[in-house]
N, C-alpha and C. Protein backbone atom coordinates (compact mmCIF):
# COMPACT_ATOMS: atom_id res chain seq x y z
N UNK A 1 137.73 90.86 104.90
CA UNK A 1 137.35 90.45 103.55
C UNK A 1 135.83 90.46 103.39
N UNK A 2 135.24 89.65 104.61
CA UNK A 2 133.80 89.88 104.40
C UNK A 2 132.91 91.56 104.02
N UNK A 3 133.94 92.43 104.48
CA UNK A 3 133.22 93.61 104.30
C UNK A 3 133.24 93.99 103.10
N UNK A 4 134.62 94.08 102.74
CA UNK A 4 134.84 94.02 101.34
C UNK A 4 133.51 93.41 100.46
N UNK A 5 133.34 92.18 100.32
CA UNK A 5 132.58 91.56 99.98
C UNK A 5 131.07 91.86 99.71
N UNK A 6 130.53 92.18 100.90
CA UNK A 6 129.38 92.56 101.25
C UNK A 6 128.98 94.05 100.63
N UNK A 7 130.10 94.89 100.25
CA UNK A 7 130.10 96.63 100.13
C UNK A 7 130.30 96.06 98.47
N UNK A 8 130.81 94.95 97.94
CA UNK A 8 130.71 94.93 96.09
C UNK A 8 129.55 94.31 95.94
N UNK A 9 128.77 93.58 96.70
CA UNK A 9 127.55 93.44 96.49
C UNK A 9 126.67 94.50 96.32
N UNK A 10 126.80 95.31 97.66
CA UNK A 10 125.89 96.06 97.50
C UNK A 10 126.02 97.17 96.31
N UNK A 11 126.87 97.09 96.17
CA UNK A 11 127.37 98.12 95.22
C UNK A 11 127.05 97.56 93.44
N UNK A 12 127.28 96.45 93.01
CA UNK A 12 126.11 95.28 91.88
C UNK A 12 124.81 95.48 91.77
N UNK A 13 124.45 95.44 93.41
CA UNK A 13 122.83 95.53 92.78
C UNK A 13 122.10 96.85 93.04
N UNK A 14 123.26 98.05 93.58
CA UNK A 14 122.70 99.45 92.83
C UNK A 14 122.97 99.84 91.62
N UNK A 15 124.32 98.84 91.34
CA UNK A 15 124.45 99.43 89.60
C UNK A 15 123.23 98.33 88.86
N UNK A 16 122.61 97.68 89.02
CA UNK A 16 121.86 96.88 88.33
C UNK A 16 120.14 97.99 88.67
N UNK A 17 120.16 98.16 90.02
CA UNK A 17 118.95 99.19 89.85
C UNK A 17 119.19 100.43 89.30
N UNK A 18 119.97 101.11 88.71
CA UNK A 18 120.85 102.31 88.44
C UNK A 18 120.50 101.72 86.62
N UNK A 19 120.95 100.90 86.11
CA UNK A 19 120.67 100.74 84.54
C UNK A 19 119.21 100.46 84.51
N UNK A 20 118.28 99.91 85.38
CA UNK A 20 116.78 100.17 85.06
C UNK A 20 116.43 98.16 84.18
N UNK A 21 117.66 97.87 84.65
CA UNK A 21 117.28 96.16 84.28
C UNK A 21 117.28 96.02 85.62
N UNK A 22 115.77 94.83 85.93
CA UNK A 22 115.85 94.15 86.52
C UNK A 22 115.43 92.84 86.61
N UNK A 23 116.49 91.95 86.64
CA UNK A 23 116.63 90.25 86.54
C UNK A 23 115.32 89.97 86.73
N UNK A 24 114.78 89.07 85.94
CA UNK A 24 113.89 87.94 86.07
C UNK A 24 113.91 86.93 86.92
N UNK A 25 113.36 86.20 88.19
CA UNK A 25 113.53 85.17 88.94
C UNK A 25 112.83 84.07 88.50
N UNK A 26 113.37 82.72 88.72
CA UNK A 26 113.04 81.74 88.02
C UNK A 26 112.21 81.37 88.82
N UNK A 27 111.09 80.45 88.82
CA UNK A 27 110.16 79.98 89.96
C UNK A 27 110.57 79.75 91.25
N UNK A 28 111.95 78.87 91.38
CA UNK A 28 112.43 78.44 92.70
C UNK A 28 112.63 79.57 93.01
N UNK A 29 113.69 80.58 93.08
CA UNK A 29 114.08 81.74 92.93
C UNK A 29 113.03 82.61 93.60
N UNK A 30 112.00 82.51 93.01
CA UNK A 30 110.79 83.59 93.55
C UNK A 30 110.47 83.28 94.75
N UNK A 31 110.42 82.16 95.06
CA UNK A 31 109.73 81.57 96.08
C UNK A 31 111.11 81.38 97.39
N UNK A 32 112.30 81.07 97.03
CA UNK A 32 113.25 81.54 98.08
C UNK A 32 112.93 82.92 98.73
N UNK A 33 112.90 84.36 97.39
CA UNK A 33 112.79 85.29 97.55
C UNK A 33 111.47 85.44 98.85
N UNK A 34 110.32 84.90 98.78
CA UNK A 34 109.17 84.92 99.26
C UNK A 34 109.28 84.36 100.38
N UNK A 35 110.13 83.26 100.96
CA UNK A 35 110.39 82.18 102.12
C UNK A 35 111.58 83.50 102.79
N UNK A 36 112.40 84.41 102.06
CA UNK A 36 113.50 85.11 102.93
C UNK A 36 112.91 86.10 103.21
N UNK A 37 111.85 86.85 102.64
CA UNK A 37 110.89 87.68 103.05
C UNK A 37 110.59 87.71 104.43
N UNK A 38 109.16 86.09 104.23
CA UNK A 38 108.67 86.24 105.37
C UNK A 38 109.50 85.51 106.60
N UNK A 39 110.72 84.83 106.45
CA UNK A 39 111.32 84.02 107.53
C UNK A 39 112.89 84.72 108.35
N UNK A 40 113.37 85.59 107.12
CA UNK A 40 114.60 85.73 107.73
C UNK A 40 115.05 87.52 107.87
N UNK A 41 113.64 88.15 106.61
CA UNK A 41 114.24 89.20 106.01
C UNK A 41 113.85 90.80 107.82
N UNK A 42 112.80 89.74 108.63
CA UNK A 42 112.87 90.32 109.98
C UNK A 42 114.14 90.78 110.57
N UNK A 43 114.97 89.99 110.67
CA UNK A 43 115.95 89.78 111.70
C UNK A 43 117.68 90.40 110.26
N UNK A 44 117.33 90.05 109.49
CA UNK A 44 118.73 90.39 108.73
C UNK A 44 118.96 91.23 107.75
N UNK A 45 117.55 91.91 107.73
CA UNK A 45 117.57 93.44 107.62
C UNK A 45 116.68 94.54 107.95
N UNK A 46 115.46 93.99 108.20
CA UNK A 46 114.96 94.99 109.24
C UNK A 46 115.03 95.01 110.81
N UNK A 47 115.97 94.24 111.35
CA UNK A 47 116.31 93.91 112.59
C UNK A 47 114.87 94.45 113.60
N UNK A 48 113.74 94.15 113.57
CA UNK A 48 112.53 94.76 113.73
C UNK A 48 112.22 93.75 115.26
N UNK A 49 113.08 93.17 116.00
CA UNK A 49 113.44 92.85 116.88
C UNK A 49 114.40 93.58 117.78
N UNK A 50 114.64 94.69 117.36
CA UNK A 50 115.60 95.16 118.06
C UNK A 50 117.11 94.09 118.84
N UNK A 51 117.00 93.73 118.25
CA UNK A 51 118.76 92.71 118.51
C UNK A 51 120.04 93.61 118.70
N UNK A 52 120.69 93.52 119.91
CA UNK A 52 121.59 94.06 120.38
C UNK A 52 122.43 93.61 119.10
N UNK A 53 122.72 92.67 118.92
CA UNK A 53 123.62 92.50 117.55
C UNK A 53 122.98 92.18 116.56
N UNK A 54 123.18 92.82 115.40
CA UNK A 54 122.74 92.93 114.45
C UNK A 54 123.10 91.70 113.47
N UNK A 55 122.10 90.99 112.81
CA UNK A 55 122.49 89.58 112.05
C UNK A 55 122.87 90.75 110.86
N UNK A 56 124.02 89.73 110.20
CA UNK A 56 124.43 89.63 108.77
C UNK A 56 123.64 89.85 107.81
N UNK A 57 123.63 90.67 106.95
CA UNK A 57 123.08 90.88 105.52
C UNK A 57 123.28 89.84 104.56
N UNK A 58 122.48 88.98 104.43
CA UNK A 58 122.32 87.58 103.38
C UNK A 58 122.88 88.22 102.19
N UNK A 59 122.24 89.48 101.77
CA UNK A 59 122.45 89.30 100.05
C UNK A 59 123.91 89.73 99.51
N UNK A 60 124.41 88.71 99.08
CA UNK A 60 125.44 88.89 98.17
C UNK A 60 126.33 87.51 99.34
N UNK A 61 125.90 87.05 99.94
CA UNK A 61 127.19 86.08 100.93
C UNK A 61 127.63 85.23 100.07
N UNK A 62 127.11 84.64 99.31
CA UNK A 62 127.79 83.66 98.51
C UNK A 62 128.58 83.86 97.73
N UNK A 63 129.03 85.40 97.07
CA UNK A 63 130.10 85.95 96.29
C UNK A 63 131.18 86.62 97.54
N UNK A 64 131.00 86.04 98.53
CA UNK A 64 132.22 85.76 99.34
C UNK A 64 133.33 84.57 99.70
N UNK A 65 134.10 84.45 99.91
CA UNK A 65 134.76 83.12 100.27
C UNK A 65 134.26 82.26 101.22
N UNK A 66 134.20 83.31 102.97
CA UNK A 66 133.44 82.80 103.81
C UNK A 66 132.23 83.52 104.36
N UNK A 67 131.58 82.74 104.96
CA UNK A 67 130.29 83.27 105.43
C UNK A 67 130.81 84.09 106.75
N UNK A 68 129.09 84.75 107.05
CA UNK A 68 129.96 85.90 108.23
C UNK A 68 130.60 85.39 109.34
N UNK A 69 129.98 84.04 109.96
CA UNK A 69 130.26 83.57 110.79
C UNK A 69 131.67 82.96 110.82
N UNK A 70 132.67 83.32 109.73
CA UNK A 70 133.81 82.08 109.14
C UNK A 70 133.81 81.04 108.25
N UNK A 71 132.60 80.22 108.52
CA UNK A 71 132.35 79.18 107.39
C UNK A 71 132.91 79.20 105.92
N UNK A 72 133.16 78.62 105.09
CA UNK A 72 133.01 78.49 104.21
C UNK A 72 132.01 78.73 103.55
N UNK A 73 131.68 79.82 102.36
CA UNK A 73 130.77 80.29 101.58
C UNK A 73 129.95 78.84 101.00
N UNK A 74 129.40 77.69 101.46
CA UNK A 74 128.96 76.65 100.51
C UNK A 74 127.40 76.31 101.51
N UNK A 75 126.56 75.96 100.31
CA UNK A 75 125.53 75.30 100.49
C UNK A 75 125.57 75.03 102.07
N UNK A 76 126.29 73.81 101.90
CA UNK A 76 126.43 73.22 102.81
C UNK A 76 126.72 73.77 104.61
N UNK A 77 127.27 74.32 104.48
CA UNK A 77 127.91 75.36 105.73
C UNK A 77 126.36 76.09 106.01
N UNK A 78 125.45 77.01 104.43
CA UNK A 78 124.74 77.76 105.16
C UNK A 78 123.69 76.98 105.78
N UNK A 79 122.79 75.97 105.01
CA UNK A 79 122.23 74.76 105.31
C UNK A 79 122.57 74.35 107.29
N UNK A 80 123.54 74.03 107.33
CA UNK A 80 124.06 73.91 108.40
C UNK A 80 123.70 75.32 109.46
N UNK A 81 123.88 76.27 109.39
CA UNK A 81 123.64 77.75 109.77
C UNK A 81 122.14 77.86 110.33
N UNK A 82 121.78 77.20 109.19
CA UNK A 82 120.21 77.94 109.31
C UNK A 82 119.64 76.64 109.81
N UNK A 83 119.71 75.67 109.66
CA UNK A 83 118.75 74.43 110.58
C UNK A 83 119.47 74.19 111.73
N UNK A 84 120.13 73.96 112.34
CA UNK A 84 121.00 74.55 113.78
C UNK A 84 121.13 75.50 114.32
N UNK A 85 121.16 76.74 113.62
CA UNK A 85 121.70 77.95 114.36
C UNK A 85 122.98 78.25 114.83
N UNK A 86 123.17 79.10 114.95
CA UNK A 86 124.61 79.82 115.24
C UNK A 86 124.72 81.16 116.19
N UNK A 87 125.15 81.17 117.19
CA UNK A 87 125.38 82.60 117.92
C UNK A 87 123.71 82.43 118.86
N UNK A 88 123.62 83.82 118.27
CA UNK A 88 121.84 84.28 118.75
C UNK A 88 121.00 83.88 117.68
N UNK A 89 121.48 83.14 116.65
CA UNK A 89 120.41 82.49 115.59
C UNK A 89 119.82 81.32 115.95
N UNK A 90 118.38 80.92 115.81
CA UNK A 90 117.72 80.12 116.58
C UNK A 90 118.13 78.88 115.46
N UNK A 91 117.86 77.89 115.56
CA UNK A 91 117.60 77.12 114.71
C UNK A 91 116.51 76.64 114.16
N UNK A 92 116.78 76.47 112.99
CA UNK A 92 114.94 75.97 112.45
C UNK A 92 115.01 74.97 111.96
N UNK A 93 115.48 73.77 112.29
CA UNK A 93 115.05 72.84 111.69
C UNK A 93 113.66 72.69 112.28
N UNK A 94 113.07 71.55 110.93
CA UNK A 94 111.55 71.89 111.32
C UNK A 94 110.68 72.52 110.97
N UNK A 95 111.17 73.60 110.49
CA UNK A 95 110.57 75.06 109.85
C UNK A 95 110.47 74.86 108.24
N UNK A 96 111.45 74.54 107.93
CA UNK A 96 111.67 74.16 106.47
C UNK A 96 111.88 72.93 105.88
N UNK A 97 110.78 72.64 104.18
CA UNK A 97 111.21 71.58 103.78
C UNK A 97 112.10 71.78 103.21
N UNK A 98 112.88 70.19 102.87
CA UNK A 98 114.05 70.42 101.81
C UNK A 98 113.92 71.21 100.71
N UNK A 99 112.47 70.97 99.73
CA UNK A 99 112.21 72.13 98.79
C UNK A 99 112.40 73.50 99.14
N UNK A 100 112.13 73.84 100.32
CA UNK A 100 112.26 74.89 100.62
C UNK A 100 113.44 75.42 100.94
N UNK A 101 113.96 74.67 101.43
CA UNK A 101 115.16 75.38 101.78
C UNK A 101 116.55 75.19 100.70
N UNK A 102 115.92 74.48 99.65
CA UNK A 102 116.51 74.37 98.08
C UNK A 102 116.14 76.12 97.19
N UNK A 103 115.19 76.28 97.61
CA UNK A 103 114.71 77.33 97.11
C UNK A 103 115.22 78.72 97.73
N UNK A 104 115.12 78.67 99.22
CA UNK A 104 116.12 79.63 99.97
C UNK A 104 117.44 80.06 99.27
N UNK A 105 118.24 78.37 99.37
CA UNK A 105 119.76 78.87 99.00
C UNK A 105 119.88 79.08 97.34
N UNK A 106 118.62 78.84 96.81
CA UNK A 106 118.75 79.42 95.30
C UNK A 106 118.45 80.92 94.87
N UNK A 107 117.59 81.31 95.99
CA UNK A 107 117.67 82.87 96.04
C UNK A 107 118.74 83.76 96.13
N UNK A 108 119.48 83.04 97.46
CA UNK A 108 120.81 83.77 98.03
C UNK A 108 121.94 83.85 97.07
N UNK A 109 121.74 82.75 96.32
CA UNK A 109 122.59 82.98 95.21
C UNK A 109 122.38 83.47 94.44
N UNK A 110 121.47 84.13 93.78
CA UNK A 110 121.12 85.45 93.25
C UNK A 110 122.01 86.61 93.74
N UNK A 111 122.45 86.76 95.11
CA UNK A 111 122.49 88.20 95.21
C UNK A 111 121.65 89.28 95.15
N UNK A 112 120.38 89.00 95.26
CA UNK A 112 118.99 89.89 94.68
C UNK A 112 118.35 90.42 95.94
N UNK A 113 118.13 91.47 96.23
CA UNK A 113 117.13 91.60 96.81
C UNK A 113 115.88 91.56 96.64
């Protein structure tokens, strides 16, 4: 299902670059965008670490049921994900304030790259 998932995403936001609109981000929004940039966008899509396994593609997870790992698609679960860690994902708590990481999961829900 997750693939599924992940392949209608991607497939949304080429038809959204394909009509020549592109969404406006709201302040929080920008600044998730800017925090997944410089914190996550290394490892979960330019894998520029060379990682024998390749992390999950963030954009579009939340128009899934569950996350890649199984979880449940919610706040809460990814929250959990990302300040603990999971697998070969480090954990960061520490790294992020709550604003911030309010702003993270308001990006992801975009679906935006």
């Amino acid at each position: 299902m997750a693939v599924i998932c992940v392949g209608i995403a991607g497939f949304l936001s080429v038809g959204l670059a394909a009509c020549g609109s592109v969404p406006t981000l709201a302040p929080q929004e920008t600044e998730g965008r800017r925090l997944y940039q410089a914190r996550c966008a290394h490892c979960h899509e330019d894998n520029d670490l060379a990682l024998k396994k390749i992390p999950p593609n963030l954009h579009g997870v939340f128009a899934c049921k569950a996350l890649p790992g199984g979880a449940p698609a919610t706040d809460e679960a990814m929250l959990k994900n990302v300040l603990m860690g999971k697998g070969t994902m480090p954990a960061f708590a520490g790294r992020f304030t709550g604003e911030q990481m309010a702003a993270l999961l308001t990006y992801l829900h975009t679906g935006l790259r």
